[in-house]
Protein backbone atom coordinates (compact mmCIF):
# COMPACT_ATOMS: atom_id res chain seq x y z
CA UNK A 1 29.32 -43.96 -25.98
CA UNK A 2 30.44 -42.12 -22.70
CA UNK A 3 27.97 -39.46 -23.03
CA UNK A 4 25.31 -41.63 -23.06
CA UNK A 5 25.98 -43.31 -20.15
CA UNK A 6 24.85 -40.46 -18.41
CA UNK A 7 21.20 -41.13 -19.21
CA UNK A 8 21.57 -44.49 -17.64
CA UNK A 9 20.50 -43.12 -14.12
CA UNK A 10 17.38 -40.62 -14.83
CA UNK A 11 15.82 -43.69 -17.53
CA UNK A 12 16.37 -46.59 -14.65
CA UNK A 13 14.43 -43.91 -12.05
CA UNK A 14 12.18 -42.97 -14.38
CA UNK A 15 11.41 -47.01 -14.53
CA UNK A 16 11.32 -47.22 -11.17
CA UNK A 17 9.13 -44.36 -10.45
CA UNK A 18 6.70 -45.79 -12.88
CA UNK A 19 6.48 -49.50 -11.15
CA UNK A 20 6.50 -47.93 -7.77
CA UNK A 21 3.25 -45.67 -9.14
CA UNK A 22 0.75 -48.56 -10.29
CA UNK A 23 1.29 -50.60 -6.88
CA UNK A 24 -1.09 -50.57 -4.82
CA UNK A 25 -0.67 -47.39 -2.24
CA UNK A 26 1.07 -47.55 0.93
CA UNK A 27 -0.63 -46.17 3.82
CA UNK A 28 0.85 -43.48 5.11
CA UNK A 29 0.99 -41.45 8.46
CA UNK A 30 -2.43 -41.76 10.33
CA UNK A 31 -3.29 -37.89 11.08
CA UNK A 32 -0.63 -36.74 8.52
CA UNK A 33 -2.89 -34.75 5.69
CA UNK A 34 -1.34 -34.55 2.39
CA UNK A 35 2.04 -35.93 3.11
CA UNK A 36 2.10 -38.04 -0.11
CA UNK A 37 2.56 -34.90 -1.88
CA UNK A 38 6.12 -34.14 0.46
CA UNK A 39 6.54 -37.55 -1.28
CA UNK A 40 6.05 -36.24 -5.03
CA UNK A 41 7.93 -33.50 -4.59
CA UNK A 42 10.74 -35.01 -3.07
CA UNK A 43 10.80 -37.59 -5.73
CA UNK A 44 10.66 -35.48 -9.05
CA UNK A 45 13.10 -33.47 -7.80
CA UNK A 46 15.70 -36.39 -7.67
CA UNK A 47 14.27 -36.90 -11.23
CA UNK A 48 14.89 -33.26 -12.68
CA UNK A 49 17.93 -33.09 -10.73
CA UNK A 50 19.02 -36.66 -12.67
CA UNK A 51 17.45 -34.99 -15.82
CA UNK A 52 19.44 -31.48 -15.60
CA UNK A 53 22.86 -33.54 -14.71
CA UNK A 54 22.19 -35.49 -17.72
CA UNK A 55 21.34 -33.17 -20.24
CA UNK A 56 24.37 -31.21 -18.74
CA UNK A 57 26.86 -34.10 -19.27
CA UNK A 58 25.72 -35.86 -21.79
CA UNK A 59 26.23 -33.26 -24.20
CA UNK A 60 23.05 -33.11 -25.89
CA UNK A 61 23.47 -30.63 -29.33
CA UNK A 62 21.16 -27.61 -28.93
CA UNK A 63 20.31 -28.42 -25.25
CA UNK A 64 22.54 -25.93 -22.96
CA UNK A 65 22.40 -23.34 -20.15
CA UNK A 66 18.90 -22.33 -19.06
CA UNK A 67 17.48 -24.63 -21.55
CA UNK A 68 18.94 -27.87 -19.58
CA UNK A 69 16.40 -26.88 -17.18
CA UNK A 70 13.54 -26.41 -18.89
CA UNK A 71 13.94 -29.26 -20.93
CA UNK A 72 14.84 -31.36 -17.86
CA UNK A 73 11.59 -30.31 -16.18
CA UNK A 74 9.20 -30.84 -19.35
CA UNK A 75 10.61 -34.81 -19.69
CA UNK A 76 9.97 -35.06 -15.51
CA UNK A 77 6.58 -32.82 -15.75
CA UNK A 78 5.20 -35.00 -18.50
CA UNK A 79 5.93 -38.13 -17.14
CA UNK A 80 4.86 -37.08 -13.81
CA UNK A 81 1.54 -36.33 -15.62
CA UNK A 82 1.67 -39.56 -17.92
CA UNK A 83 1.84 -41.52 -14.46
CA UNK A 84 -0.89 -39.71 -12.95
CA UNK A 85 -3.22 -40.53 -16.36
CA UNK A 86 -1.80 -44.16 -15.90
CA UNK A 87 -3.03 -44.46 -12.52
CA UNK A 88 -6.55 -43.20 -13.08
CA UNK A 89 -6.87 -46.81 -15.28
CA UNK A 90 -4.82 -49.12 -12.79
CA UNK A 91 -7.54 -49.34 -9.82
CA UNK A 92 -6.70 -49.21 -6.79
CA UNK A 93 -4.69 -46.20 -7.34
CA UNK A 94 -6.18 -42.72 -8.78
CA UNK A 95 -4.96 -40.18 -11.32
CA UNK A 96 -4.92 -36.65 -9.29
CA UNK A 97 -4.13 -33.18 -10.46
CA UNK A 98 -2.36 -31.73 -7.25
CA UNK A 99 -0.18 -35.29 -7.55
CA UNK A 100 1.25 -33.77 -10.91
CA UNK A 101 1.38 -30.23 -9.49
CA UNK A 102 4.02 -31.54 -6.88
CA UNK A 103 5.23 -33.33 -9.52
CA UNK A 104 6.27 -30.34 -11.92
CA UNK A 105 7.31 -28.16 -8.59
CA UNK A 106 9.55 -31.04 -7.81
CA UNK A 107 10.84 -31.27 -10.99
CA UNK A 108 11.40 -27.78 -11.93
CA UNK A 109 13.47 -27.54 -8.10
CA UNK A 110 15.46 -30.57 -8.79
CA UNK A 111 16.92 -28.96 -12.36
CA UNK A 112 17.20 -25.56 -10.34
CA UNK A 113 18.99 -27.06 -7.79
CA UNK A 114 21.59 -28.36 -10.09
CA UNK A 115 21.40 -25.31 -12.26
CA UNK A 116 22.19 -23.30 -9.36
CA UNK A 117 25.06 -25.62 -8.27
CA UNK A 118 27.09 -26.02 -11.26
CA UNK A 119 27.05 -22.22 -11.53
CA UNK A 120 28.04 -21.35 -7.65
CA UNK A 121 30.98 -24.62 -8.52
CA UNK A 122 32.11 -21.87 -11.68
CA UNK A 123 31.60 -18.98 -9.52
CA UNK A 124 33.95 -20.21 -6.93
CA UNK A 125 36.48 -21.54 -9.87
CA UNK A 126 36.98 -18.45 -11.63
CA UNK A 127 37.71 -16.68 -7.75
């Protein structure tokens, strides 16, 4: 029951991620081209990040070491993409492809981040 507890945070992001995606879109910076993609990538990062610590922690059987990443990035990737398909049928807002580009980047920086963390955290241990 611990271990699972550990999914908690990435699944209640996840959730809000996806009600923050089909409101309405905020206006952003007057001038400021393509800053809502700063925003994507900033936000699926937090998600692989939450996804990688997760995976890590939570013990999941046949799910360690390099493969916490990639499998961290596929759940934020697809649901980054999954969004973007949702929001091409919830008008106002519009599915895009560079949206779920910045998406998978994000996601694939957040799990490296932590990737690369736990392993410099070891690396400093064992010294």
């Amino acid at each position: 029951m611990k271990n699972i507890l550990f999914f908690v945070p990435p699944l209640a992001y996840m959730l809000l991620i996806f009600e923050l995606s089909l409101r309405p879109m905020p206006g952003f910076a007057p001038g400021v081209q393509g800053i809502d993609k700063l925003y994507h990538l900033a936000g699926y990062a937090v998600m692989g990040l939450l996804w990688a610590r997760a995976l890590a922690k939570g013990r999941v059987k046949g799910v360690y070491g390099n493969r916490i990443i990639i499998v961290s990035f596929m759940i934020s990737f697809l649901f980054g993409v999954f969004i973007e398909v949702c929001q091409a049928y919830a008008p106002p807002r519009e599915g895009d492809v560079f949206d779920a580009v910045a998406n998978g980047l994000g996601a694939i920086g957040g799990a490296g981040v932590f990737s690369w963390y736990v392993r410099r955290r070891e690396t400093l241990r064992c010294s």
